[in-house]
C-alpha atoms as a PDB file:
ATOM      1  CA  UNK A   1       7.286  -5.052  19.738  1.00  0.00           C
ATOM      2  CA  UNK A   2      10.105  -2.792  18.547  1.00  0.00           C
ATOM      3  CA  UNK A   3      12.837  -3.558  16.145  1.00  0.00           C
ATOM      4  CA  UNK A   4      15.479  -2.950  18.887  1.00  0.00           C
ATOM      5  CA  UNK A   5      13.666  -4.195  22.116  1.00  0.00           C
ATOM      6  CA  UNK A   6      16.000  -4.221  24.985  1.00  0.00           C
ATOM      7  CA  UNK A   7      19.095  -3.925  23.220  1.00  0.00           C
ATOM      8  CA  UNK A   8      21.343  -1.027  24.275  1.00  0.00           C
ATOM      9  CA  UNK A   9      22.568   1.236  21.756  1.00  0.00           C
ATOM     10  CA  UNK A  10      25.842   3.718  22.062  1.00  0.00           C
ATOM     11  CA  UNK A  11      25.112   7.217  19.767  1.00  0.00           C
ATOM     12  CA  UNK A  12      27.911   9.662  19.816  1.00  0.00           C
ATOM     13  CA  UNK A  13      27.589  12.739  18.600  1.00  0.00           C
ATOM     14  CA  UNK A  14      23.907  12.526  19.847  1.00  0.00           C
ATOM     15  CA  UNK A  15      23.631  15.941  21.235  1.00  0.00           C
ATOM     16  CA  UNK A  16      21.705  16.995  18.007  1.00  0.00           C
ATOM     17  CA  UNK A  17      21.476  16.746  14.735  1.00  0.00           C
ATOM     18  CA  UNK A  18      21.583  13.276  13.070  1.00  0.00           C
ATOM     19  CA  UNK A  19      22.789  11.647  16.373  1.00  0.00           C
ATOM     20  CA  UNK A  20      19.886  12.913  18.360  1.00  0.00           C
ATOM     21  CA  UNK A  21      17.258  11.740  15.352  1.00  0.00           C
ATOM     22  CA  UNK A  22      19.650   8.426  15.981  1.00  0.00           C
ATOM     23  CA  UNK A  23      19.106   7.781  19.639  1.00  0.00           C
ATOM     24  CA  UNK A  24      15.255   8.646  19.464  1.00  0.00           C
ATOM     25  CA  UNK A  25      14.910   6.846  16.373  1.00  0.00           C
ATOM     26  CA  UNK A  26      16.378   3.784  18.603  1.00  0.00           C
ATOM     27  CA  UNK A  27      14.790   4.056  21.728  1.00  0.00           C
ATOM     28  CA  UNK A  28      10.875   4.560  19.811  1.00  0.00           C
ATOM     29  CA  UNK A  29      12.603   0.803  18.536  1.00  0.00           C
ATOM     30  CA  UNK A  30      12.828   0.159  22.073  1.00  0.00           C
ATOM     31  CA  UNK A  31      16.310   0.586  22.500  1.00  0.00           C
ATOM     32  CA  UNK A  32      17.834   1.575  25.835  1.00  0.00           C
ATOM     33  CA  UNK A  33      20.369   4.497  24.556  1.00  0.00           C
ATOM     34  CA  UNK A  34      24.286   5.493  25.906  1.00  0.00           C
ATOM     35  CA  UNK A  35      24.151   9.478  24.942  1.00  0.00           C
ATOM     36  CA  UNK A  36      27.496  10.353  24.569  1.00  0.00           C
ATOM     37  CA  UNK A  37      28.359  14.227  23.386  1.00  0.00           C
ATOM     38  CA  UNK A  38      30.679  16.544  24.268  1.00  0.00           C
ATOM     39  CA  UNK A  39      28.786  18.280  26.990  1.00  0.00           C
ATOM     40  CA  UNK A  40      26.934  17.369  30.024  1.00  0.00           C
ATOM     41  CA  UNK A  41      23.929  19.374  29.091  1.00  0.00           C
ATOM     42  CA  UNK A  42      23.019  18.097  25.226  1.00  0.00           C
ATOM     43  CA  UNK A  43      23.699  14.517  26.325  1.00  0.00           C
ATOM     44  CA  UNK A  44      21.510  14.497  29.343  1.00  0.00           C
ATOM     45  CA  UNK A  45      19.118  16.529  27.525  1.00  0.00           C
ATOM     46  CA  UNK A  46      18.834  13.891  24.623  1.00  0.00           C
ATOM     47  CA  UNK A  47      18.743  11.120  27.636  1.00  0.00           C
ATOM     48  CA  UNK A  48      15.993  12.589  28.943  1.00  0.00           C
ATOM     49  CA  UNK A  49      14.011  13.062  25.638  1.00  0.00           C
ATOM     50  CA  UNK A  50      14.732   9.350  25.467  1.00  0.00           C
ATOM     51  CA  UNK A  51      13.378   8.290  28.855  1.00  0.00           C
ATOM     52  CA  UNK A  52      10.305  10.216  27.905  1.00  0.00           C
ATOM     53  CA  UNK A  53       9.754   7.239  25.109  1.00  0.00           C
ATOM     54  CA  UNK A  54       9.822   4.641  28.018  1.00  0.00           C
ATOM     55  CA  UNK A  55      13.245   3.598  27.763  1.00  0.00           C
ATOM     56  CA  UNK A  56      16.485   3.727  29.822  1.00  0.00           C
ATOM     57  CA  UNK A  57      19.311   6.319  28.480  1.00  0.00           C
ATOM     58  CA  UNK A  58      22.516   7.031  30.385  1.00  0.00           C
ATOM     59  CA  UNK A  59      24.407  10.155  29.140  1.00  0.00           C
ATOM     60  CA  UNK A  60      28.024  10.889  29.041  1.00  0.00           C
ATOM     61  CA  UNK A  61      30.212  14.012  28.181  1.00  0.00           C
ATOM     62  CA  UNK A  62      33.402  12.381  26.150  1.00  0.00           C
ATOM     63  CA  UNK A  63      35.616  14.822  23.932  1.00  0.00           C
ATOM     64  CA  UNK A  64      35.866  11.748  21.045  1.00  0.00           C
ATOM     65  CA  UNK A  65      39.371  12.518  20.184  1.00  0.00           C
ATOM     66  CA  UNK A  66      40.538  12.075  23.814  1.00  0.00           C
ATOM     67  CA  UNK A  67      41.678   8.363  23.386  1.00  0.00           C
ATOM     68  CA  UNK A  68      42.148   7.735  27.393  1.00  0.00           C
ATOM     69  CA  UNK A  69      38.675   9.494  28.103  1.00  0.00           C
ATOM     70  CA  UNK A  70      36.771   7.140  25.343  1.00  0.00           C
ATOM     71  CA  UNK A  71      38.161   4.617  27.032  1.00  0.00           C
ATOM     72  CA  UNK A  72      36.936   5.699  30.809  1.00  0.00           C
ATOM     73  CA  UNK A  73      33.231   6.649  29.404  1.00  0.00           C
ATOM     74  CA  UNK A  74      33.290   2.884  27.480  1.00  0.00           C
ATOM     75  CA  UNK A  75      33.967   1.208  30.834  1.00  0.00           C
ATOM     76  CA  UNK A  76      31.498   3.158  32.482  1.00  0.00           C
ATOM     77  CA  UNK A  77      29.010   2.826  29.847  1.00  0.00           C
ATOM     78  CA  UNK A  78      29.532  -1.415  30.097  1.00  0.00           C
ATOM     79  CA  UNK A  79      29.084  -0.948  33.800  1.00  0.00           C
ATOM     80  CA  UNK A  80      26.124   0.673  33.838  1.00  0.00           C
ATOM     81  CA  UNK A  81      24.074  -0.564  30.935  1.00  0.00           C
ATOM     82  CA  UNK A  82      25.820  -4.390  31.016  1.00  0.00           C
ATOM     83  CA  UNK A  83      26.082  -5.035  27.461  1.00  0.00           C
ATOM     84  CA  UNK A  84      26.477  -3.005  24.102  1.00  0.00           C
ATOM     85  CA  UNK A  85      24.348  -4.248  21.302  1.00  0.00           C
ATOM     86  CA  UNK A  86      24.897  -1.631  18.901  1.00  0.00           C
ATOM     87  CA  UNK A  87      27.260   1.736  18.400  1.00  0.00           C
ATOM     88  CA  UNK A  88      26.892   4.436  16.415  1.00  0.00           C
ATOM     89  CA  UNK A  89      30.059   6.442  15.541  1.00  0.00           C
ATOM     90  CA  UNK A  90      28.712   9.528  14.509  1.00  0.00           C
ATOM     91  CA  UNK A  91      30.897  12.084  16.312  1.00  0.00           C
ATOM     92  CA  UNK A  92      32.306  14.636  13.760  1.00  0.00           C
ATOM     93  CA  UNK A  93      33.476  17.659  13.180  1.00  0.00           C
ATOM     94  CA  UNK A  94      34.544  20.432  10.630  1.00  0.00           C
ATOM     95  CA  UNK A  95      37.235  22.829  10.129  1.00  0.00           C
ATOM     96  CA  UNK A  96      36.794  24.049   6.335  1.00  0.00           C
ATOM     97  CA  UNK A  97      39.719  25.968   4.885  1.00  0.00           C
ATOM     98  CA  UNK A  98      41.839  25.690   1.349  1.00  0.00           C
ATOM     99  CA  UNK A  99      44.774  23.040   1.627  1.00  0.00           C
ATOM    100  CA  UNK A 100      47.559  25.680   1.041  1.00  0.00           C
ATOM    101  CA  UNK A 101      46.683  27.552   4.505  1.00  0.00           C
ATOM    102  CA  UNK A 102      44.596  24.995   6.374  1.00  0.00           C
ATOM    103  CA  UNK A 103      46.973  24.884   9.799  1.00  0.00           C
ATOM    104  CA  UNK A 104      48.139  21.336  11.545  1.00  0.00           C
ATOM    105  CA  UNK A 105      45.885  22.048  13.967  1.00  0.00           C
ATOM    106  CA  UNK A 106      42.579  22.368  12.047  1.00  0.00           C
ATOM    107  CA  UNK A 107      43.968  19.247  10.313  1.00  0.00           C
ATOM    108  CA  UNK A 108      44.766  17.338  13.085  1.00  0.00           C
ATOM    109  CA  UNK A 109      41.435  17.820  15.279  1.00  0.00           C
ATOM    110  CA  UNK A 110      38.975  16.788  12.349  1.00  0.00           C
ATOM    111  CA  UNK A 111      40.986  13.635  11.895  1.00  0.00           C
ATOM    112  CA  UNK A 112      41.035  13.236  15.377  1.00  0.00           C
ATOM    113  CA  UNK A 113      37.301  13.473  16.070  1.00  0.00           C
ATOM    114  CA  UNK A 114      35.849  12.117  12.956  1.00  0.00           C
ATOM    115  CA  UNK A 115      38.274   8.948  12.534  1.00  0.00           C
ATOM    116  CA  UNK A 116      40.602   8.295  15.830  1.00  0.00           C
ATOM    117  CA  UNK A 117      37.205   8.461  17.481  1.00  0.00           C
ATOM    118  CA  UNK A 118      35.640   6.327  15.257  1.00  0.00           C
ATOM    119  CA  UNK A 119      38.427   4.054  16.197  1.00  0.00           C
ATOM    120  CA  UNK A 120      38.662   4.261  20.299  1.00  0.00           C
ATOM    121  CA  UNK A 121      35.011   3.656  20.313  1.00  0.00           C
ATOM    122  CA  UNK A 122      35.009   0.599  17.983  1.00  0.00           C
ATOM    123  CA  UNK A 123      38.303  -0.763  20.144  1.00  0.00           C
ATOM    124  CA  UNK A 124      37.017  -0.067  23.188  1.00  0.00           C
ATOM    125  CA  UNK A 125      33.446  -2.459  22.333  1.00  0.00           C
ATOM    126  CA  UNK A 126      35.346  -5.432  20.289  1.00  0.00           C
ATOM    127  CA  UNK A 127      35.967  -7.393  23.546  1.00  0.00           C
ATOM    128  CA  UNK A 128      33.050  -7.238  24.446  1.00  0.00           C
ATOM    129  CA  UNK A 129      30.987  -7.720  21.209  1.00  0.00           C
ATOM    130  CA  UNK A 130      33.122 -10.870  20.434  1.00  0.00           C
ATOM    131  CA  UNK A 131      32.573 -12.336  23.823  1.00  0.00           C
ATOM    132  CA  UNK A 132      28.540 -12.004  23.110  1.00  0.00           C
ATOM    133  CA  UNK A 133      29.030 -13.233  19.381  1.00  0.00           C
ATOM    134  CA  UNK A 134      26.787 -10.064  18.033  1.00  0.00           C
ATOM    135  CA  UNK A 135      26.569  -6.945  17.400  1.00  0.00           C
ATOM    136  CA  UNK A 136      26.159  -4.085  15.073  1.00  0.00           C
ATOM    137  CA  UNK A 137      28.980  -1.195  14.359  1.00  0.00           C
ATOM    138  CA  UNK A 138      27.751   1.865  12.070  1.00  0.00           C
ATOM    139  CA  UNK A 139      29.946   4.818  11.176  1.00  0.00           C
ATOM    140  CA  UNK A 140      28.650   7.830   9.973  1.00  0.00           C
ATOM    141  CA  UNK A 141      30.683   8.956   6.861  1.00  0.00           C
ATOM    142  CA  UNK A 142      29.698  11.486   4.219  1.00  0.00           C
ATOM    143  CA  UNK A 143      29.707  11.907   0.239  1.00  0.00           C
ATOM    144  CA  UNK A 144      32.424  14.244   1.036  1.00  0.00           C
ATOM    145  CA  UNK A 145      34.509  11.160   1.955  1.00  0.00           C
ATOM    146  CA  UNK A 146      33.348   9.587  -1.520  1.00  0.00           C
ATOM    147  CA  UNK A 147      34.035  12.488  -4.310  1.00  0.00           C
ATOM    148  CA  UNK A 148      36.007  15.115  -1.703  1.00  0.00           C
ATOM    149  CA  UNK A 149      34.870  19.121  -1.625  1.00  0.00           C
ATOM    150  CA  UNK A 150      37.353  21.981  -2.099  1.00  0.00           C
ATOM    151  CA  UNK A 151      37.873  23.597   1.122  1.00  0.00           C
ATOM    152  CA  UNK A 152      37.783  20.377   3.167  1.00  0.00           C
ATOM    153  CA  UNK A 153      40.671  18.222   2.488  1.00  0.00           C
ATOM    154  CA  UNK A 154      40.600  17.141   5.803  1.00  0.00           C
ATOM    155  CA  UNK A 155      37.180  16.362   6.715  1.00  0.00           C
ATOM    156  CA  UNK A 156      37.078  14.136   3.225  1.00  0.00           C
ATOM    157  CA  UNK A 157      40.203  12.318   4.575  1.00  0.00           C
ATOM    158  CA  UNK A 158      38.244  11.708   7.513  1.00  0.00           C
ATOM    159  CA  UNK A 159      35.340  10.050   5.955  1.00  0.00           C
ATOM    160  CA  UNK A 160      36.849   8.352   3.157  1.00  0.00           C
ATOM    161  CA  UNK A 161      39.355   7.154   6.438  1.00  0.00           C
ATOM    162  CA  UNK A 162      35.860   5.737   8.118  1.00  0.00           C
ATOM    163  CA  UNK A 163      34.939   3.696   4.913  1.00  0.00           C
ATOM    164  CA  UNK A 164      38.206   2.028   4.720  1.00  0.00           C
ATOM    165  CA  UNK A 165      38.095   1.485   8.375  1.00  0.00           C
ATOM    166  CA  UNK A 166      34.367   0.005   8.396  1.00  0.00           C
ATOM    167  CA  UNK A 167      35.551  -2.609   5.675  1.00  0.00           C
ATOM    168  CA  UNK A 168      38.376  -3.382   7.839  1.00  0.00           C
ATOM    169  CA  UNK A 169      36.337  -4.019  11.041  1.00  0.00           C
ATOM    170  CA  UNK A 170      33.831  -5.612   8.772  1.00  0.00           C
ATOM    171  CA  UNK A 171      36.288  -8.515   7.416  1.00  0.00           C
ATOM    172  CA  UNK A 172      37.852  -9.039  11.174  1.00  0.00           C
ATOM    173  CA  UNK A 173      34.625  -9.085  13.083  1.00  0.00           C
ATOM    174  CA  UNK A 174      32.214 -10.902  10.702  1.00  0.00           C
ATOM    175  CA  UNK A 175      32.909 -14.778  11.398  1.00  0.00           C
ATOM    176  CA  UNK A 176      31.882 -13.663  15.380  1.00  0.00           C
ATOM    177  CA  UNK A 177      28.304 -11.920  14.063  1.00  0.00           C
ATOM    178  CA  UNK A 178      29.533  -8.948  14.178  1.00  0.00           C
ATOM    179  CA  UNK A 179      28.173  -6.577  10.985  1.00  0.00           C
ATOM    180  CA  UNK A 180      30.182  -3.286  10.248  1.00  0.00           C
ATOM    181  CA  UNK A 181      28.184  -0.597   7.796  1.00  0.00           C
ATOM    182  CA  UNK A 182      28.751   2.946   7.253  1.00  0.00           C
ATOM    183  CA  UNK A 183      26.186   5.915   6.082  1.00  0.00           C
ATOM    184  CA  UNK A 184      27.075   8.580   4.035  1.00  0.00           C
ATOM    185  CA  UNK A 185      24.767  11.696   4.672  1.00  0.00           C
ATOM    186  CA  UNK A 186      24.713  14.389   1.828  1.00  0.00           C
ATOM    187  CA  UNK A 187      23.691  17.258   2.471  1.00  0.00           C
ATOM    188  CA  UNK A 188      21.141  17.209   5.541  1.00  0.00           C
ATOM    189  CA  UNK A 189      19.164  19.839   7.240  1.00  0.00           C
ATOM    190  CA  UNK A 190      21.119  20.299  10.435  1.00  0.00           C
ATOM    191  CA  UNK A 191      22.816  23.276  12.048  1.00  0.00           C
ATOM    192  CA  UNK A 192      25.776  23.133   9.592  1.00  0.00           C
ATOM    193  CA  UNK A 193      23.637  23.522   5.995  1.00  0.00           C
ATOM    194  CA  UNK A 194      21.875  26.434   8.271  1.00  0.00           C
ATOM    195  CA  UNK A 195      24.685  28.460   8.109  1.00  0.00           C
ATOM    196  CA  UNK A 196      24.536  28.164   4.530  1.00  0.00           C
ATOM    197  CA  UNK A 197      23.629  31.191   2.585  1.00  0.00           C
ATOM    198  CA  UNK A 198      20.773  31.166   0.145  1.00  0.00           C
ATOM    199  CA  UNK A 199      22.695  31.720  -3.125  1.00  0.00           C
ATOM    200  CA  UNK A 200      25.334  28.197  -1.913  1.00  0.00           C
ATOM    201  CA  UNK A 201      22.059  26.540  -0.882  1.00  0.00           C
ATOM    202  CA  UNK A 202      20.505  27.057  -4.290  1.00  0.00           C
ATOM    203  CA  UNK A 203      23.687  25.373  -5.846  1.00  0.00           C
ATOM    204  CA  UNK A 204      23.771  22.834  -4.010  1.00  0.00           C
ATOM    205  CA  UNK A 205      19.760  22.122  -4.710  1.00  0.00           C
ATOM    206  CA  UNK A 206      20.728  22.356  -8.119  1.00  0.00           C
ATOM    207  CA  UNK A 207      22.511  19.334  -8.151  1.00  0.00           C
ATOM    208  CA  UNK A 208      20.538  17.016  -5.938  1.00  0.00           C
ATOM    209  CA  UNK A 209      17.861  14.939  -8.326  1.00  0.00           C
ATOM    210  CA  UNK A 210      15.321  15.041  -5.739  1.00  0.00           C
ATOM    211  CA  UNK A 211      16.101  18.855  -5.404  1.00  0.00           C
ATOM    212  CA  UNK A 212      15.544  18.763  -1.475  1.00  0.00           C
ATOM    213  CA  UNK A 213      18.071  18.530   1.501  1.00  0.00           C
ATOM    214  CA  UNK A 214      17.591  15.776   3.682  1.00  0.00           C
ATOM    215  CA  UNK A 215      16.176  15.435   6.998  1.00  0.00           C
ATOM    216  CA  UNK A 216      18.103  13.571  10.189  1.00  0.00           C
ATOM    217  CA  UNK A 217      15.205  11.576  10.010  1.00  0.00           C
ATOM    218  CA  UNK A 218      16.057  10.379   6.973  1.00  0.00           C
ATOM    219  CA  UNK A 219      19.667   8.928   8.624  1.00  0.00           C
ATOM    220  CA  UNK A 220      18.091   7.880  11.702  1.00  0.00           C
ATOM    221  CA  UNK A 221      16.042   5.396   9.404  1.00  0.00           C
ATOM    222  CA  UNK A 222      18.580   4.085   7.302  1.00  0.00           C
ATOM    223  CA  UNK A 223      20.606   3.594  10.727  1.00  0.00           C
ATOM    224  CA  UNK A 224      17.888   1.484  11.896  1.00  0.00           C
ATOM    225  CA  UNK A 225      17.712  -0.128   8.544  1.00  0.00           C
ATOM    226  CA  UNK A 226      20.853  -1.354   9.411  1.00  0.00           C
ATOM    227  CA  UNK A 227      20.903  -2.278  13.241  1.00  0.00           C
ATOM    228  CA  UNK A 228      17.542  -3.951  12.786  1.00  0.00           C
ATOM    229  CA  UNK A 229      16.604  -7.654  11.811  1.00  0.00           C
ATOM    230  CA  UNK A 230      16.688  -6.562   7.555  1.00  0.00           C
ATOM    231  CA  UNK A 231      20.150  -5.391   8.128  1.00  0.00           C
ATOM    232  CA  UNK A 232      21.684  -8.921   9.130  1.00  0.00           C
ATOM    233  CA  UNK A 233      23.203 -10.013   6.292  1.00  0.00           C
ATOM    234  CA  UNK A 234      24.565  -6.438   5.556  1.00  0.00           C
ATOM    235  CA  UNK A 235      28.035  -5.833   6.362  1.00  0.00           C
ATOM    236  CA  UNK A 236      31.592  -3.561   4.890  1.00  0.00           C
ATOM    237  CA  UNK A 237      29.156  -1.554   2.766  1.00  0.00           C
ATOM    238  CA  UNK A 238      28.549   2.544   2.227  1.00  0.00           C
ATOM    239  CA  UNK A 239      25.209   3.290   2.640  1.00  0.00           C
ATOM    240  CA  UNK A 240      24.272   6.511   0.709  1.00  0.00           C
ATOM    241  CA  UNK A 241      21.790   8.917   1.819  1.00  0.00           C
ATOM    242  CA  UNK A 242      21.821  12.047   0.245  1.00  0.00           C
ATOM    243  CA  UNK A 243      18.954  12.624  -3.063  1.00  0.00           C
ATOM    244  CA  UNK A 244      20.347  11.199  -5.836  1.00  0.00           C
ATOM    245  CA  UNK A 245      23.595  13.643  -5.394  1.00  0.00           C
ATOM    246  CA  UNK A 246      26.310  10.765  -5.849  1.00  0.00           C
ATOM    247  CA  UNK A 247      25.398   8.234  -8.517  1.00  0.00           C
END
């Protein structure tokens, strides 16, 4: 018996990463998984990584920030799975660059993948999560959205825009069963940290207590955490994973 049996769980962003440890994470839970990334390839090839665990997976190639095509793929994914049990807004982007030349543009798209998307997705699901009286909504955030970096005024905007938008969705939704969390990752091993060089790595080691990144693994558990049976009286709160780094 797995934590998730038979539920179905949405993951975006689960092309790799943390949204790939996510969706495998789920479906070893025995979760049935929607894969939905920006490509056709990484979201069928994470489906088919989670059909190899036994379970069903559907994938789907959404560009998040598209409001009109989240809301196509979230028809189709009702359609073909029946019910939503649990999504995962992970989707998310970066475009690093001081304030005083960071353009529109580079401003615009990370708000528009890390938060409107957040959004689309969580609108496009409330009908149908009220209707069934359950469900369980977590948005991946960051540290970055709790004490902001230099360099990335917009991606903290973003994240700090998730939290207040998970405690939002957590005070509507709650009196239908509905529990709204968010994670914030620090500083994971993933293919953004490995474009790090060694001398940024070593500062940023420096000021993590247990003086190690993470692993996606380490998300994907503390996602479970919270779509599983311990996480049901869990809801509007910032989960933090990242080593001690933000105390």
């Amino acid at each position: 018996m797995g934590q998730l049996d038979n539920q179905v769980a949405v993951v975006t962003g689960a092309g790799r990463g943390i949204g790939r440890a996510v969706a495998l994470k789920f479906a070893s839970e025995g979760a049935n998984v929607a894969c939905v990334s920006r490509t056709v390839e990484n979201s069928e090839k994470v489906a088919t990584e989670v059909r190899a665990l036994g379970r069903q997976a559907w994938a789907y190639a959404v560009d998040v920030a598209d409001a009109k095509a989240v809301a196509a793929a979230s028809e189709k994914i009702l359609a073909d799975a029946g019910r939503v049990d649990i999504l995962v807004n992970n989707a998310g982007v970066t475009k690093d660059g001081l304030l005083m030349r960071m353009s529109e543009e580079d401003w615009d798209a990370v708000l528009n993948t890390n938060l409107k998307g957040a959004f689309s997705f969580t609108k496009a699901f409330t009908r149908s999560l009220l209707k069934q009286r359950s469900g369980r909504i977590i948005n991946v955030a960051s540290i970055i959205g709790l004490i902001g970096n230099a360099g990335q005024a917009n991606y903290a905007a973003s994240k700090a825009g998730l939290i207040g938008f998970t405690k939002s969705v957590a005070r509507e939704l709650g009196s239908r069963g509905i529990t709204a969390n968010a994670l914030a990752p620090g500083f994971i091993e993933t293919d953004m940290t490995a474009a790090l060089n060694e001398e940024v790595r070593k500062q940023l080691l420096d000021k993590i207590p247990l003086a190690c990144f993470g692993q996606a693994e380490d998300i994907a558990n503390a996602a479970l955490f919270l779509a599983g049976p311990a996480g049901r009286y869990i809801t509007g709160q910032v989960l933090v994973v990242d080593g001690g780094m933000v105390m």
